[in-house]
PDB file of N, CA and C in Angstrom:
ATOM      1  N   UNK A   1     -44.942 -19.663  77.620  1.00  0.00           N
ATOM      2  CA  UNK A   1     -44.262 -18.409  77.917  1.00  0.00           C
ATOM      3  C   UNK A   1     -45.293 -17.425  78.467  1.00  0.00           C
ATOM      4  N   UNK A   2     -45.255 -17.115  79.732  1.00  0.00           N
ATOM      5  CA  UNK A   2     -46.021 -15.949  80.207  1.00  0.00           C
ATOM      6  C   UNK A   2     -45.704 -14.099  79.922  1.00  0.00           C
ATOM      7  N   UNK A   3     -46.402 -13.482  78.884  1.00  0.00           N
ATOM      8  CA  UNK A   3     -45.714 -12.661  78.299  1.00  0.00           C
ATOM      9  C   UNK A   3     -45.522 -11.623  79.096  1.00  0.00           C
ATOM     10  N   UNK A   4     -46.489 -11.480  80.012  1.00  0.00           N
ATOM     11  CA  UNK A   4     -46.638 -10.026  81.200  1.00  0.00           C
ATOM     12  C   UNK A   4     -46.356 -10.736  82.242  1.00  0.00           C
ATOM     13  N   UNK A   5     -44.928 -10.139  82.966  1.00  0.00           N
ATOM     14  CA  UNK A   5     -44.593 -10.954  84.074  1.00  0.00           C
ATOM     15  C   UNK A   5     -45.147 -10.368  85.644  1.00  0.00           C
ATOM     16  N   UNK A   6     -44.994  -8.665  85.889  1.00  0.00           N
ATOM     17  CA  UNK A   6     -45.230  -7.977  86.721  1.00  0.00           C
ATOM     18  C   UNK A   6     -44.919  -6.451  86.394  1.00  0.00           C
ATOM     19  N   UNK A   7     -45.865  -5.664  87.023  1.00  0.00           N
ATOM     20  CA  UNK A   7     -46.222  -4.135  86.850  1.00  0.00           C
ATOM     21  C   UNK A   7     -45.083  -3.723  87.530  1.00  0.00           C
ATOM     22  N   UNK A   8     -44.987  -2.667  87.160  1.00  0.00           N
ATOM     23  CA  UNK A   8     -43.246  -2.147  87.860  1.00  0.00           C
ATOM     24  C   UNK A   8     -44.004  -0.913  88.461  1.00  0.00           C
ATOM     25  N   UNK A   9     -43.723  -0.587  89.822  1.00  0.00           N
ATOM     26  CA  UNK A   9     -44.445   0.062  90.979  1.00  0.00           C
ATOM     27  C   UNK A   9     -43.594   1.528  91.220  1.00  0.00           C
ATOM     28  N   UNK A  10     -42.315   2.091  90.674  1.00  0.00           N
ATOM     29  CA  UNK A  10     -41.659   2.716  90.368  1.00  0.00           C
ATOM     30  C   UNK A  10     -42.363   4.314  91.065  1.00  0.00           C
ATOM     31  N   UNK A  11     -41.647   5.397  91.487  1.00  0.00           N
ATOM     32  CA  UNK A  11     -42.048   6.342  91.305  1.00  0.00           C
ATOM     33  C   UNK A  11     -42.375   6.805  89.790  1.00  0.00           C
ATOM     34  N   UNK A  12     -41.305   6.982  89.084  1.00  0.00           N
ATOM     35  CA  UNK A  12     -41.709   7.257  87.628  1.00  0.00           C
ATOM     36  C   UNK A  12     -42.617   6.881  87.051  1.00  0.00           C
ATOM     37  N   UNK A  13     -42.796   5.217  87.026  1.00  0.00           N
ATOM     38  CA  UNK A  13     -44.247   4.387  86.825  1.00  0.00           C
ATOM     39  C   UNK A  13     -45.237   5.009  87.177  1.00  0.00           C
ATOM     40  N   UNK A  14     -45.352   5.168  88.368  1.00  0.00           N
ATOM     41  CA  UNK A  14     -46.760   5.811  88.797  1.00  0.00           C
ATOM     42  C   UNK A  14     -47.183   6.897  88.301  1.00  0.00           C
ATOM     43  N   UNK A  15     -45.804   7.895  88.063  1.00  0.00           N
ATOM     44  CA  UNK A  15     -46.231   9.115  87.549  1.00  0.00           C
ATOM     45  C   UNK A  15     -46.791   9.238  86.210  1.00  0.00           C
ATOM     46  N   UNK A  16     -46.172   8.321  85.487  1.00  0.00           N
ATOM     47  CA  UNK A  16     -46.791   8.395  83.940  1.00  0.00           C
ATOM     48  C   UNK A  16     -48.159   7.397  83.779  1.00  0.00           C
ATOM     49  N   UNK A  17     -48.461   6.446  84.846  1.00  0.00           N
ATOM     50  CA  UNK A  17     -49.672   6.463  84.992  1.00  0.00           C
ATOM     51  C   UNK A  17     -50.900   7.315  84.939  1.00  0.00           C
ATOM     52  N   UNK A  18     -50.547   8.037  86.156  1.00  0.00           N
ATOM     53  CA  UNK A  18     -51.602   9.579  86.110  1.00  0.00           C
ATOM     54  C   UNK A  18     -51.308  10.303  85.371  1.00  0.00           C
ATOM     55  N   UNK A  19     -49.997  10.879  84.670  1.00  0.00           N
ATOM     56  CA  UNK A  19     -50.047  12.145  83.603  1.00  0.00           C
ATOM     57  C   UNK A  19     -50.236  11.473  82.454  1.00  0.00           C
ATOM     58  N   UNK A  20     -49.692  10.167  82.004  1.00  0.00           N
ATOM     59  CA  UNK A  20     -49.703   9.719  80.464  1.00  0.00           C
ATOM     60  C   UNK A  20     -50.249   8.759  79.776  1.00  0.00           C
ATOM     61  N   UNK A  21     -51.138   8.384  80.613  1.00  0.00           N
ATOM     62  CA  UNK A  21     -51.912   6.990  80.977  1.00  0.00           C
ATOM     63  C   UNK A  21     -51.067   5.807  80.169  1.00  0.00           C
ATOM     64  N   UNK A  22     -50.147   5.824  81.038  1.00  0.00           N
ATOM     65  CA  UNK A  22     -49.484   4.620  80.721  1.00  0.00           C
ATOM     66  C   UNK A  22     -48.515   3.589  81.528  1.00  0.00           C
ATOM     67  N   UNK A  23     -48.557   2.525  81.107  1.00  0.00           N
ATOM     68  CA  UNK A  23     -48.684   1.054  82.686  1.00  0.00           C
ATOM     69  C   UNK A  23     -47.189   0.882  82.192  1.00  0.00           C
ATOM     70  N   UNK A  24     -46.143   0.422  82.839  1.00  0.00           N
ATOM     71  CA  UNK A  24     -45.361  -0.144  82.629  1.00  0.00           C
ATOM     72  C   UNK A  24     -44.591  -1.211  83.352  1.00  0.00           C
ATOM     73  N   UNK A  25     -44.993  -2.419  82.553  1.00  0.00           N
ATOM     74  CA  UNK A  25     -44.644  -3.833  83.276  1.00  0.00           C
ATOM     75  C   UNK A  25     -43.022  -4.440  83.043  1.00  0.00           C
ATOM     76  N   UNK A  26     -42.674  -5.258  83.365  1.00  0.00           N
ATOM     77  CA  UNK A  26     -41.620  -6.443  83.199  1.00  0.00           C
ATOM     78  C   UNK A  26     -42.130  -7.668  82.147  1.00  0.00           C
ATOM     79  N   UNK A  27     -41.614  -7.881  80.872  1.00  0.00           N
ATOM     80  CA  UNK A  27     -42.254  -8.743  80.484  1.00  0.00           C
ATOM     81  C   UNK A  27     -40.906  -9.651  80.086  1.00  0.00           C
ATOM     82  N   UNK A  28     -41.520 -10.799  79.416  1.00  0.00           N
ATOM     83  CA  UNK A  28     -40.809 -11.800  78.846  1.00  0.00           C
ATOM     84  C   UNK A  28     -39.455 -11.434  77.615  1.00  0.00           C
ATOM     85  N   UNK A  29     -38.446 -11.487  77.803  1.00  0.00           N
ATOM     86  CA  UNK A  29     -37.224 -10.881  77.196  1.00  0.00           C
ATOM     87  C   UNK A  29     -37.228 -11.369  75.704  1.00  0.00           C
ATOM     88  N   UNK A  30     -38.139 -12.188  75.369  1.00  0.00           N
ATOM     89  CA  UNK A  30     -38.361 -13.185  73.828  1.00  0.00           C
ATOM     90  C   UNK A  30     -39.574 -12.225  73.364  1.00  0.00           C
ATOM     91  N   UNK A  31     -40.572 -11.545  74.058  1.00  0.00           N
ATOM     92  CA  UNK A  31     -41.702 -11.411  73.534  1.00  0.00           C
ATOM     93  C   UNK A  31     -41.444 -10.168  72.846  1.00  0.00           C
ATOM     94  N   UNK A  32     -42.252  -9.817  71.662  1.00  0.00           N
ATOM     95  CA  UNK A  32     -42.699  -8.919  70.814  1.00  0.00           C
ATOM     96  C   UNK A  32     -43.367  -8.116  71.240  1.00  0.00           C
ATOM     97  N   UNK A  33     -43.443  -6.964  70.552  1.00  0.00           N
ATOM     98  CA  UNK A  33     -44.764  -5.766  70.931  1.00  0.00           C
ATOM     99  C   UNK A  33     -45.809  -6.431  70.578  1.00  0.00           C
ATOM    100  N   UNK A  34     -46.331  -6.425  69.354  1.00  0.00           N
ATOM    101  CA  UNK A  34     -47.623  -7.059  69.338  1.00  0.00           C
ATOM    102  C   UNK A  34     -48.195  -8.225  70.146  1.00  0.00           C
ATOM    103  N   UNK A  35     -47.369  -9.081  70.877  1.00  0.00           N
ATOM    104  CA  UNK A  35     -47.205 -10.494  71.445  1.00  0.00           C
ATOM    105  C   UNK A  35     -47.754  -9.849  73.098  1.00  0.00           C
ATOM    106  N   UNK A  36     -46.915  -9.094  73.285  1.00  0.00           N
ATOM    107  CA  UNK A  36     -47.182  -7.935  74.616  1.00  0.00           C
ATOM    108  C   UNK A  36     -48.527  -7.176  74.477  1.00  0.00           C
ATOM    109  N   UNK A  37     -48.974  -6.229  73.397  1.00  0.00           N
ATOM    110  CA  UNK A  37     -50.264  -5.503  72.962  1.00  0.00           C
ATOM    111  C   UNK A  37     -51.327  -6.447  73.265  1.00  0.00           C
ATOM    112  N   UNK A  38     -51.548  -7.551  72.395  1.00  0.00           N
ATOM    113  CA  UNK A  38     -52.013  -8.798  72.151  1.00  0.00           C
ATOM    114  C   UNK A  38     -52.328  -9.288  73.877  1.00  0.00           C
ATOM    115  N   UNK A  39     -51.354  -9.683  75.043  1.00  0.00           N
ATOM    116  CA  UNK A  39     -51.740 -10.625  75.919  1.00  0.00           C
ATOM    117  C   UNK A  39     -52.489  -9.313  76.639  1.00  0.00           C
ATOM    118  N   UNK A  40     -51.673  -8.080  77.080  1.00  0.00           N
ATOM    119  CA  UNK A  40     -52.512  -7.026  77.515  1.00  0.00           C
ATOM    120  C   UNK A  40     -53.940  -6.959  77.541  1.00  0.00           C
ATOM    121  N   UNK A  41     -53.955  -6.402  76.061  1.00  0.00           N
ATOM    122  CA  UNK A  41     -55.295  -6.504  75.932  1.00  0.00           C
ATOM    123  C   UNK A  41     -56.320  -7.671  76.174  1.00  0.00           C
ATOM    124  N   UNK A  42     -55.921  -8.641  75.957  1.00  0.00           N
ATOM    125  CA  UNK A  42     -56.411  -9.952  76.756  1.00  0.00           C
ATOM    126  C   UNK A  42     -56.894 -10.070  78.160  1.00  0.00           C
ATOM    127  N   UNK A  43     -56.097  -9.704  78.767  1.00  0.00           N
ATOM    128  CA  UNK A  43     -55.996 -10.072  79.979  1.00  0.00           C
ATOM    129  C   UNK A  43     -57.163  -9.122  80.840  1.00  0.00           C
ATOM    130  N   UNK A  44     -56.565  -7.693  80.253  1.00  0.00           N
ATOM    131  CA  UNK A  44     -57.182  -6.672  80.864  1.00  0.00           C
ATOM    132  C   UNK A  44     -58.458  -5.894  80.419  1.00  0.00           C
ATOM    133  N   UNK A  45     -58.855  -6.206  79.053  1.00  0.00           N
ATOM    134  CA  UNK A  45     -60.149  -6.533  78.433  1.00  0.00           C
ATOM    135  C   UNK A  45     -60.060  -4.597  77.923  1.00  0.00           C
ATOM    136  N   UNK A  46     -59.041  -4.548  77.593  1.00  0.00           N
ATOM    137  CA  UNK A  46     -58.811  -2.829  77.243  1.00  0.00           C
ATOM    138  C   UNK A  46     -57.905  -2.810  75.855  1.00  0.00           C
ATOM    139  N   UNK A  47     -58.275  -1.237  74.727  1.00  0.00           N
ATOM    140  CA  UNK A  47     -57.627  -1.359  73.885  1.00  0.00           C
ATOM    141  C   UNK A  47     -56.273  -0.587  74.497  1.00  0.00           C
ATOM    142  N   UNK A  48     -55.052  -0.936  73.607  1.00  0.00           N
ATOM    143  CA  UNK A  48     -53.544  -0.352  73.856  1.00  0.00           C
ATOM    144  C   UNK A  48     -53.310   0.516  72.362  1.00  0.00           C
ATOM    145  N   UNK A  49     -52.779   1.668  72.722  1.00  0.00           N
ATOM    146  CA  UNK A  49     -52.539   2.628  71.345  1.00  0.00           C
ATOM    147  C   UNK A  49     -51.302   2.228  70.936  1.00  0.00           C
ATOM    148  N   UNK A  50     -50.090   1.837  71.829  1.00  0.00           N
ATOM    149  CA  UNK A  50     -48.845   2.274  71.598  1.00  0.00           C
ATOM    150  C   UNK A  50     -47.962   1.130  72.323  1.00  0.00           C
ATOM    151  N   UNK A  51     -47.032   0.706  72.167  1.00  0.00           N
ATOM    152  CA  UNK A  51     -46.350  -0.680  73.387  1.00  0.00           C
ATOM    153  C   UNK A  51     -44.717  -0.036  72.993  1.00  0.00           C
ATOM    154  N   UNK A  52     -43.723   0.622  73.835  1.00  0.00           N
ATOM    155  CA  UNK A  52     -42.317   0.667  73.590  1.00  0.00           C
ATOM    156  C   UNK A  52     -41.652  -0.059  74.672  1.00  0.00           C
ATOM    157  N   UNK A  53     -40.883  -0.750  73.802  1.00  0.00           N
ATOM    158  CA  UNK A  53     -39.582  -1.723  74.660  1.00  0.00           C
ATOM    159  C   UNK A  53     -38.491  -0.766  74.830  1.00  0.00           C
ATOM    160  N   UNK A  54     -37.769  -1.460  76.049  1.00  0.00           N
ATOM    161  CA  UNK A  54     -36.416  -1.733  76.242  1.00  0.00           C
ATOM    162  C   UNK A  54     -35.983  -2.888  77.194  1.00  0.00           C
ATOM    163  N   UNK A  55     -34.705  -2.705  77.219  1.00  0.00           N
ATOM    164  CA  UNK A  55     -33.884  -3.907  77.765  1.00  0.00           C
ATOM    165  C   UNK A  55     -33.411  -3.345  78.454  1.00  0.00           C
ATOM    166  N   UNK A  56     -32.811  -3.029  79.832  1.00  0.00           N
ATOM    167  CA  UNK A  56     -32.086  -2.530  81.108  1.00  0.00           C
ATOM    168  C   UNK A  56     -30.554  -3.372  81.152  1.00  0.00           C
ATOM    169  N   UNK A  57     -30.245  -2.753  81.501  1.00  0.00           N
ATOM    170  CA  UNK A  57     -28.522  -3.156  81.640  1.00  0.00           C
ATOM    171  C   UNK A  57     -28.587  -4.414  82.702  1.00  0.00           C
ATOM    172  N   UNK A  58     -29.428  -4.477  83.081  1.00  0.00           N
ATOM    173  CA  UNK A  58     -29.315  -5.904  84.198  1.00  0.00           C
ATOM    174  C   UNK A  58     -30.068  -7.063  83.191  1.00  0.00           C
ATOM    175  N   UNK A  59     -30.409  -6.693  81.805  1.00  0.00           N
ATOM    176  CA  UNK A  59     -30.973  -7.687  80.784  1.00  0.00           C
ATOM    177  C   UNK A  59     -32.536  -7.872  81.446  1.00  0.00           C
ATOM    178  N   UNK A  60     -33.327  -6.518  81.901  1.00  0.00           N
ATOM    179  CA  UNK A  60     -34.590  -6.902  82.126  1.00  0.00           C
ATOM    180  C   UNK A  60     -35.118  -6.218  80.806  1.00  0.00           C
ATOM    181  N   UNK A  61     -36.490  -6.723  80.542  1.00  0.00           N
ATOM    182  CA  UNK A  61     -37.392  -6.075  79.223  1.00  0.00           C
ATOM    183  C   UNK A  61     -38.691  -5.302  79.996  1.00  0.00           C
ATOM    184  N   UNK A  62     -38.880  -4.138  79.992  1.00  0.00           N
ATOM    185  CA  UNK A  62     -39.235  -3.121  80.095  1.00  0.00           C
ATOM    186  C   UNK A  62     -40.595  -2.894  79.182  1.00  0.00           C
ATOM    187  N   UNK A  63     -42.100  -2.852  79.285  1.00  0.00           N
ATOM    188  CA  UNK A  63     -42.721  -2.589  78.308  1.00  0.00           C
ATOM    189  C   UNK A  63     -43.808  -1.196  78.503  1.00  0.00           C
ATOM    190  N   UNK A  64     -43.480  -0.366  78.033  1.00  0.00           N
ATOM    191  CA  UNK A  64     -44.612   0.327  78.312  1.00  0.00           C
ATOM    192  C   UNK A  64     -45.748   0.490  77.746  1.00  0.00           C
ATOM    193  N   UNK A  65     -46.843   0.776  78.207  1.00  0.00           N
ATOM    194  CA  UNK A  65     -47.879   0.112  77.066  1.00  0.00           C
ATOM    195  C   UNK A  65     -48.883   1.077  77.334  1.00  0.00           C
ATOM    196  N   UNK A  66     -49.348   2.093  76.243  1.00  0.00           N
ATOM    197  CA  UNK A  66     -49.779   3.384  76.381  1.00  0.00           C
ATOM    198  C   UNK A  66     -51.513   3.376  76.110  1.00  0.00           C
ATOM    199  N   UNK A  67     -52.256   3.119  76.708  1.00  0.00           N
ATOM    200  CA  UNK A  67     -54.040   2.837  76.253  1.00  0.00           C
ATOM    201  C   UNK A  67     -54.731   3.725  75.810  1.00  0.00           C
ATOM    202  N   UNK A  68     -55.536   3.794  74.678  1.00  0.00           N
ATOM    203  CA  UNK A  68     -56.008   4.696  74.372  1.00  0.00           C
ATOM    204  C   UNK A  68     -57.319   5.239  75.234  1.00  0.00           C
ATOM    205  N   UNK A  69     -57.381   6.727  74.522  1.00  0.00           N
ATOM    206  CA  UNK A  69     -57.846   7.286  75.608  1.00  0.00           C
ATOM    207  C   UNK A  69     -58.849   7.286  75.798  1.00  0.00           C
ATOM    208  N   UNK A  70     -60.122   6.157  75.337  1.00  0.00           N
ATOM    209  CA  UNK A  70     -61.343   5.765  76.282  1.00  0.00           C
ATOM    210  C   UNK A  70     -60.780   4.830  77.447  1.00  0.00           C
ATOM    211  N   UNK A  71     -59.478   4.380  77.459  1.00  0.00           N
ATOM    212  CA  UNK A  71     -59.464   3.387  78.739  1.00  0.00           C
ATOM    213  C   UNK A  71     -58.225   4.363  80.191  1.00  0.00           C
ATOM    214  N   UNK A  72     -58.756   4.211  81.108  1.00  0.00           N
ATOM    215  CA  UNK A  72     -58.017   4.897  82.099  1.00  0.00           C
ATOM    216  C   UNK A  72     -56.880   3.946  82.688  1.00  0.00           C
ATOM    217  N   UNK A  73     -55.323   4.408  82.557  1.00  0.00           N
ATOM    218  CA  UNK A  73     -54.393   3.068  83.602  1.00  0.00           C
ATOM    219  C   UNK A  73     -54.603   3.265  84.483  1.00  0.00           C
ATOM    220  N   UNK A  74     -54.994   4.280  85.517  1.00  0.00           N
ATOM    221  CA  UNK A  74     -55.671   4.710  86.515  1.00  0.00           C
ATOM    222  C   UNK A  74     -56.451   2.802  87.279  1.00  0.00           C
ATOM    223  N   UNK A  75     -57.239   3.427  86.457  1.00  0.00           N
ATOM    224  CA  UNK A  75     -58.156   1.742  86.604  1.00  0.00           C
ATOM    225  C   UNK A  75     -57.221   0.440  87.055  1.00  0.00           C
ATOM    226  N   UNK A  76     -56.796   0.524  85.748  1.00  0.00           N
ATOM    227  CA  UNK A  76     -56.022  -1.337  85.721  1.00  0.00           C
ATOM    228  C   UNK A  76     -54.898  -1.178  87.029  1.00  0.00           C
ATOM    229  N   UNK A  77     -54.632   0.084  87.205  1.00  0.00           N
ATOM    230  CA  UNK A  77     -53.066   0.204  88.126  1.00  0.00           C
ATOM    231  C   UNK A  77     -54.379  -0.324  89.966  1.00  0.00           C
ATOM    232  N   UNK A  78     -55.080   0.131  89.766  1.00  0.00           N
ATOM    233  CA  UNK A  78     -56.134  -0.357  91.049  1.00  0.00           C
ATOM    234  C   UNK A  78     -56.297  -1.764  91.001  1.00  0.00           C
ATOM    235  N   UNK A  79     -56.720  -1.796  89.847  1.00  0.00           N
ATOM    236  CA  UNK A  79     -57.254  -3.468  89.736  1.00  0.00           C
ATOM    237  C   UNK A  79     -55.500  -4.651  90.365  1.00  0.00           C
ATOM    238  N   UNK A  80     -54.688  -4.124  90.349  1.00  0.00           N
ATOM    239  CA  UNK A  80     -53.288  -4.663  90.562  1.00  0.00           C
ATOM    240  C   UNK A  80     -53.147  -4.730  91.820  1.00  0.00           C
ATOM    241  N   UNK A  81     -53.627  -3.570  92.118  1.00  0.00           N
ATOM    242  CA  UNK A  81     -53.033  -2.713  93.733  1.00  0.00           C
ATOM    243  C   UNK A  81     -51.832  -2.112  93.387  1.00  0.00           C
ATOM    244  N   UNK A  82     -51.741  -1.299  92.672  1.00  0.00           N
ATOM    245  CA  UNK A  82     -50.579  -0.564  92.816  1.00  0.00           C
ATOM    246  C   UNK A  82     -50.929   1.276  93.056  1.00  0.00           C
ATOM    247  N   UNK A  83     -52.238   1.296  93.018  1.00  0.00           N
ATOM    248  CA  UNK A  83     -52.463   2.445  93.648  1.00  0.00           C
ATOM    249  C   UNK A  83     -53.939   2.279  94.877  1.00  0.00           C
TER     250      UNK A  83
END
């Protein structure tokens, strides 16, 4: 199961990037917060303060995942290309 599927490129996304430092991807509809916190931080070699779900009416899972504030999403949203 790949838990982080893709960064969601959103106007809104972006914005709470720069004001709230926080990334918000598409993930796996089975996976957990911690399961999500957990591959994040893995992947992207950064700590996460905070991870809130939802589910979208089209049955997508939604994760936002809020880093604490020695790490910039600024950064990781580059490292993607999404800014």
């Amino acid at each position: 199961m790949d838990v982080l599927q893709y960064p969601l490129a959103t106007e809104k996304a972006i914005r709470s990037i720069e004001s709230d430092n926080i990334i918000t991807f598409i993930v796996d509809k089975r996976s957990s917060k911690n399961l999500i916190k957990k591959a994040f931080e893995e992947k992207f070699k950064v700590k996460v303060d905070d991870v809130s779900t939802v589910i979208t009416s089209k049955s997508v899972k939604k994760a936002y995942i809020k880093l604490k504030k020695e790490f910039n999403a600024l950064d990781i949203a580059t490292q993607l290309g999404l800014m």
